[in-house]
C-alpha atoms as a PDB file:
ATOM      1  CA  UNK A   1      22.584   9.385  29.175  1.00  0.00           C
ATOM      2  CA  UNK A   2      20.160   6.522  28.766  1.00  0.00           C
ATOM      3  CA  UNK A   3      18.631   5.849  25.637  1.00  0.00           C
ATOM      4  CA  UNK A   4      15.329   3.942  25.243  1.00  0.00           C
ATOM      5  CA  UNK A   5      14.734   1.263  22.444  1.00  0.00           C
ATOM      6  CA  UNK A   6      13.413   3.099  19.564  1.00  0.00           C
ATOM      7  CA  UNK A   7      12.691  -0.389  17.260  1.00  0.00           C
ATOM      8  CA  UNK A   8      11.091  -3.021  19.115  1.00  0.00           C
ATOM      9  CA  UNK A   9      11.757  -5.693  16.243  1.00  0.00           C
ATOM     10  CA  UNK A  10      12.528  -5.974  12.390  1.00  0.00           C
ATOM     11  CA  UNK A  11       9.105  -6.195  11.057  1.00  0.00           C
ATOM     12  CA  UNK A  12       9.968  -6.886   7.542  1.00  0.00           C
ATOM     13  CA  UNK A  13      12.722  -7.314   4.632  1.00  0.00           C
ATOM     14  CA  UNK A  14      12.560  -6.512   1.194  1.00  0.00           C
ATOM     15  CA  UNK A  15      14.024  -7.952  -2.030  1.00  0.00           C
ATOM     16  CA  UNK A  16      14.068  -6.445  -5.512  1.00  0.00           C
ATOM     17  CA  UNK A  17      12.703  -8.531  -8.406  1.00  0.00           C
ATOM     18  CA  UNK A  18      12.139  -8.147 -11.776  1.00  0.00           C
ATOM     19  CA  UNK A  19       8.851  -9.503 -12.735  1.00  0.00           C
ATOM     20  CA  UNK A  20       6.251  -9.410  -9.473  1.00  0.00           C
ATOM     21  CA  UNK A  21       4.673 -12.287 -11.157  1.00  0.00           C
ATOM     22  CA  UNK A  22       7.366 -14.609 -11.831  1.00  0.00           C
ATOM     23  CA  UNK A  23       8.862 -13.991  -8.651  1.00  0.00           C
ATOM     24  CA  UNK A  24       5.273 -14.562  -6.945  1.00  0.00           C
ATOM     25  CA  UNK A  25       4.993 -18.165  -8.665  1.00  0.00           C
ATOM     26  CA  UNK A  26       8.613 -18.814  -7.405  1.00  0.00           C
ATOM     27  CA  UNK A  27       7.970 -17.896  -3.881  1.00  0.00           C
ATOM     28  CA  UNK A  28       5.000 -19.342  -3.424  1.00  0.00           C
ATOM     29  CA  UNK A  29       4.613 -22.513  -5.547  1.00  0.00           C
ATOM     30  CA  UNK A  30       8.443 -23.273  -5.330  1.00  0.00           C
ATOM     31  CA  UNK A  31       9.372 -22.135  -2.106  1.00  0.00           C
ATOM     32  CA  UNK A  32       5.741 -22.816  -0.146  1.00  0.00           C
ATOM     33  CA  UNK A  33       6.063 -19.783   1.283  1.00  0.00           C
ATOM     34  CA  UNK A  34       2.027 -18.277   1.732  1.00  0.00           C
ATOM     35  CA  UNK A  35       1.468 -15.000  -0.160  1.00  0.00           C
ATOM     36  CA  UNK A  36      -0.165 -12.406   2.088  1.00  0.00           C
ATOM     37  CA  UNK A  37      -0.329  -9.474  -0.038  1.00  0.00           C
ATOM     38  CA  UNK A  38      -0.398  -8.294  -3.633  1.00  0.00           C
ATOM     39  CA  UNK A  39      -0.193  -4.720  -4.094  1.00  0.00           C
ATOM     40  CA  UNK A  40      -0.745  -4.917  -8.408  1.00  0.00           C
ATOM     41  CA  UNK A  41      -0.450  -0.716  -8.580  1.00  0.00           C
ATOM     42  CA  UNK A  42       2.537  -0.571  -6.852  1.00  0.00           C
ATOM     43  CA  UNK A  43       4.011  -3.703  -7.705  1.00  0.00           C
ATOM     44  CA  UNK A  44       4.731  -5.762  -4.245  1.00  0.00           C
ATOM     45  CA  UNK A  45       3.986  -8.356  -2.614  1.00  0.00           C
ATOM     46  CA  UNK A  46       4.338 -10.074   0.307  1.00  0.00           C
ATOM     47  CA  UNK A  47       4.780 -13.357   2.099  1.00  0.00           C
ATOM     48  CA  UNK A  48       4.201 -14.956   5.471  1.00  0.00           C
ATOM     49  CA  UNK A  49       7.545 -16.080   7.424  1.00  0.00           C
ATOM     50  CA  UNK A  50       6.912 -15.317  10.690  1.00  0.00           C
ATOM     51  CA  UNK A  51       8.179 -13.394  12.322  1.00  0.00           C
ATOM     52  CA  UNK A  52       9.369 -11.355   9.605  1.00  0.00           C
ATOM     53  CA  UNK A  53       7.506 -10.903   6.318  1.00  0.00           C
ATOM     54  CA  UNK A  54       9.398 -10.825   3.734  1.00  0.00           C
ATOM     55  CA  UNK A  55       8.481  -8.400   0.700  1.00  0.00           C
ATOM     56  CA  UNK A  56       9.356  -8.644  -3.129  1.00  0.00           C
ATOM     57  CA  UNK A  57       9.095  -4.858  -5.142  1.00  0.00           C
ATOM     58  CA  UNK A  58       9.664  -4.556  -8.659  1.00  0.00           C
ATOM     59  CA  UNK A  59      11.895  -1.032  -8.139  1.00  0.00           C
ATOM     60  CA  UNK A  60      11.484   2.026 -10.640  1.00  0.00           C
ATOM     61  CA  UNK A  61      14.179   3.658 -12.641  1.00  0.00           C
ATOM     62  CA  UNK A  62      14.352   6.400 -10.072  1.00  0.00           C
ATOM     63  CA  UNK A  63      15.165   4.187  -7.239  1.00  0.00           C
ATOM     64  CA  UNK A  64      18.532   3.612  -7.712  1.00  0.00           C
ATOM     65  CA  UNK A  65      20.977   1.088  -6.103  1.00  0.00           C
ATOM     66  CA  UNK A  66      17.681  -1.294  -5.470  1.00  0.00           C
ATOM     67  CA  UNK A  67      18.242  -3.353  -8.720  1.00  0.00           C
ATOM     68  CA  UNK A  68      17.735  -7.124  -8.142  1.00  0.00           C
ATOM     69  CA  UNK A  69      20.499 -10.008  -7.954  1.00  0.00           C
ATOM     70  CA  UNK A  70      23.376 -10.535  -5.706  1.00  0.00           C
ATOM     71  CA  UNK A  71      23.433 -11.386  -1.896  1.00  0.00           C
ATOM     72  CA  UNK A  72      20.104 -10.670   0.194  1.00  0.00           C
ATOM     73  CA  UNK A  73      22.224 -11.414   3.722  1.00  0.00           C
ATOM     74  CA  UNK A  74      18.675 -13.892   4.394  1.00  0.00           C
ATOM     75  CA  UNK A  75      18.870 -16.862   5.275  1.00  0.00           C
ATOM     76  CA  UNK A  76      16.026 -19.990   5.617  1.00  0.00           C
ATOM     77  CA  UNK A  77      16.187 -22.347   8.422  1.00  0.00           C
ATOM     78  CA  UNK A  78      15.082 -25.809   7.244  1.00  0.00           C
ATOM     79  CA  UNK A  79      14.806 -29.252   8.757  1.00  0.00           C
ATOM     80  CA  UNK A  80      16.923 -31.257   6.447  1.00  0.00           C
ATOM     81  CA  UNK A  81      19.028 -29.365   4.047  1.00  0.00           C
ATOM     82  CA  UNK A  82      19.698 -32.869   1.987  1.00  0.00           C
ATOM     83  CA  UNK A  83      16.177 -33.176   1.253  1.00  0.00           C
ATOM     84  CA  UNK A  84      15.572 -29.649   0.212  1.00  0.00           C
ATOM     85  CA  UNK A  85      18.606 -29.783  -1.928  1.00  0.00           C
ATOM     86  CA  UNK A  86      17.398 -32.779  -3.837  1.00  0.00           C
ATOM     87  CA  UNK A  87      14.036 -31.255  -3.973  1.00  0.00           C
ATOM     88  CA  UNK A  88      14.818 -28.089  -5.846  1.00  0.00           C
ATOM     89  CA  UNK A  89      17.669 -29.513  -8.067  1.00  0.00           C
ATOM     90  CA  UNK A  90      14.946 -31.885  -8.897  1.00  0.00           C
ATOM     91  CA  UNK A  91      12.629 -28.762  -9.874  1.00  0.00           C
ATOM     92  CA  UNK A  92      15.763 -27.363 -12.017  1.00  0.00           C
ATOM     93  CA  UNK A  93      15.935 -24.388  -8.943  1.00  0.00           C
ATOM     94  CA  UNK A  94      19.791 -23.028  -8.876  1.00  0.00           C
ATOM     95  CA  UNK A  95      21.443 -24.179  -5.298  1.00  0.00           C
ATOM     96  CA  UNK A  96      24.262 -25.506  -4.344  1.00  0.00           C
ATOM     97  CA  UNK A  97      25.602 -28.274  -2.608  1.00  0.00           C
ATOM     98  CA  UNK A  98      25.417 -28.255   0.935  1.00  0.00           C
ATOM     99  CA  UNK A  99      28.656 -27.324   2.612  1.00  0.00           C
ATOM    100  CA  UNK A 100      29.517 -27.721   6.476  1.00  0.00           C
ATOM    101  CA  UNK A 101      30.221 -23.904   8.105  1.00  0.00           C
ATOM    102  CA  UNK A 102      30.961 -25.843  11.306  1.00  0.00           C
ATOM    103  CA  UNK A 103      28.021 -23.951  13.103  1.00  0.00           C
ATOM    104  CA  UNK A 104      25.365 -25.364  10.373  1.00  0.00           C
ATOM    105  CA  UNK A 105      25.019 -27.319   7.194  1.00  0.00           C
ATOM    106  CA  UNK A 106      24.410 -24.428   4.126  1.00  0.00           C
ATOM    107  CA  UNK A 107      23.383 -24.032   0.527  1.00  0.00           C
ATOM    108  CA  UNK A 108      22.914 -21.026  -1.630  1.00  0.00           C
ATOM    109  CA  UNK A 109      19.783 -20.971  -3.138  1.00  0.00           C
ATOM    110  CA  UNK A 110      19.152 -18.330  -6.190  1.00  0.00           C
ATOM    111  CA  UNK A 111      15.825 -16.770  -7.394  1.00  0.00           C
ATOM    112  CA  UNK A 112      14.593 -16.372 -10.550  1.00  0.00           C
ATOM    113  CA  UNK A 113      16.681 -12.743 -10.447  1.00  0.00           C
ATOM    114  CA  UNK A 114      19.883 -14.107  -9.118  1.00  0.00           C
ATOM    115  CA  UNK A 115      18.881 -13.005  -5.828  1.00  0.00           C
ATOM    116  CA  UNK A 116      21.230 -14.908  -2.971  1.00  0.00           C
ATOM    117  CA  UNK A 117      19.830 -16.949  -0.075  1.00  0.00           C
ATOM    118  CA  UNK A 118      21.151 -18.802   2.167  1.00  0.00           C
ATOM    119  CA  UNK A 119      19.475 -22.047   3.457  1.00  0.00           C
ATOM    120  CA  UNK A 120      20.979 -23.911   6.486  1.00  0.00           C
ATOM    121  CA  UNK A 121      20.623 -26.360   8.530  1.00  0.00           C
ATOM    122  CA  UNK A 122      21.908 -26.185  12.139  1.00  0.00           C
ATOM    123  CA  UNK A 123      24.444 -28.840  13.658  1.00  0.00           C
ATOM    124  CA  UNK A 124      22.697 -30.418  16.503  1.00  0.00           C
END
């Protein structure tokens, strides 16, 4: 039997927050990343990093197992992971140290709701 693709790409990720607004200032202002969408009624928003956008939702009570905090399993590719260190300890943002994985240089970087990233750096 052959099967055909049925996704052609991953067109988006979500993470739970829990204050649209904070989170918004974080992501944008802190981060640079450009905000795309604001959905106020339904409490999401959404930011440019092509080629996947990547969406924040403040969850309901019903939606359970979506609370906010903990790893994400994203990471952020950047240029030089010294200098973005420095930069958001220097902005009092939670990250760590850089570490060497042996493929890349990484830090975990944490959101206003403990959210997990990982940032790297790739060994040339």
């Amino acid at each position: 039997m052959i099967f055909r693709n049925i996704i052609s790409k991953i067109g988006g990720v979500t993470v739970h927050v829990r204050d649209i607004k904070k989170a918004i200032k974080f992501y944008r202002d802190v981060l640079g990343l450009p905000l795309t969408r604001y959905d106020k009624k339904n409490n999401y928003a959404e930011f440019a990093t092509a080629p996947v956008v990547l969406g924040l939702h403040v969850g309901t009570p019903e939606e359970k197992g979506r609370e906010p905090g903990g790893a994400t399993g994203i990471s952020f590719q950047v240029r030089n992971i010294d200098e973005t260190v420095n930069d958001l300890k220097a902005r009092k943002i939670k990250i760590t140290s850089p570490e060497d994985q042996g493929w890349a240089l990484v830090a975990e970087l944490y959101d206003p709701d403990d959210n997990i990233y990982l940032i790297y750096q790739e060994k040339e």
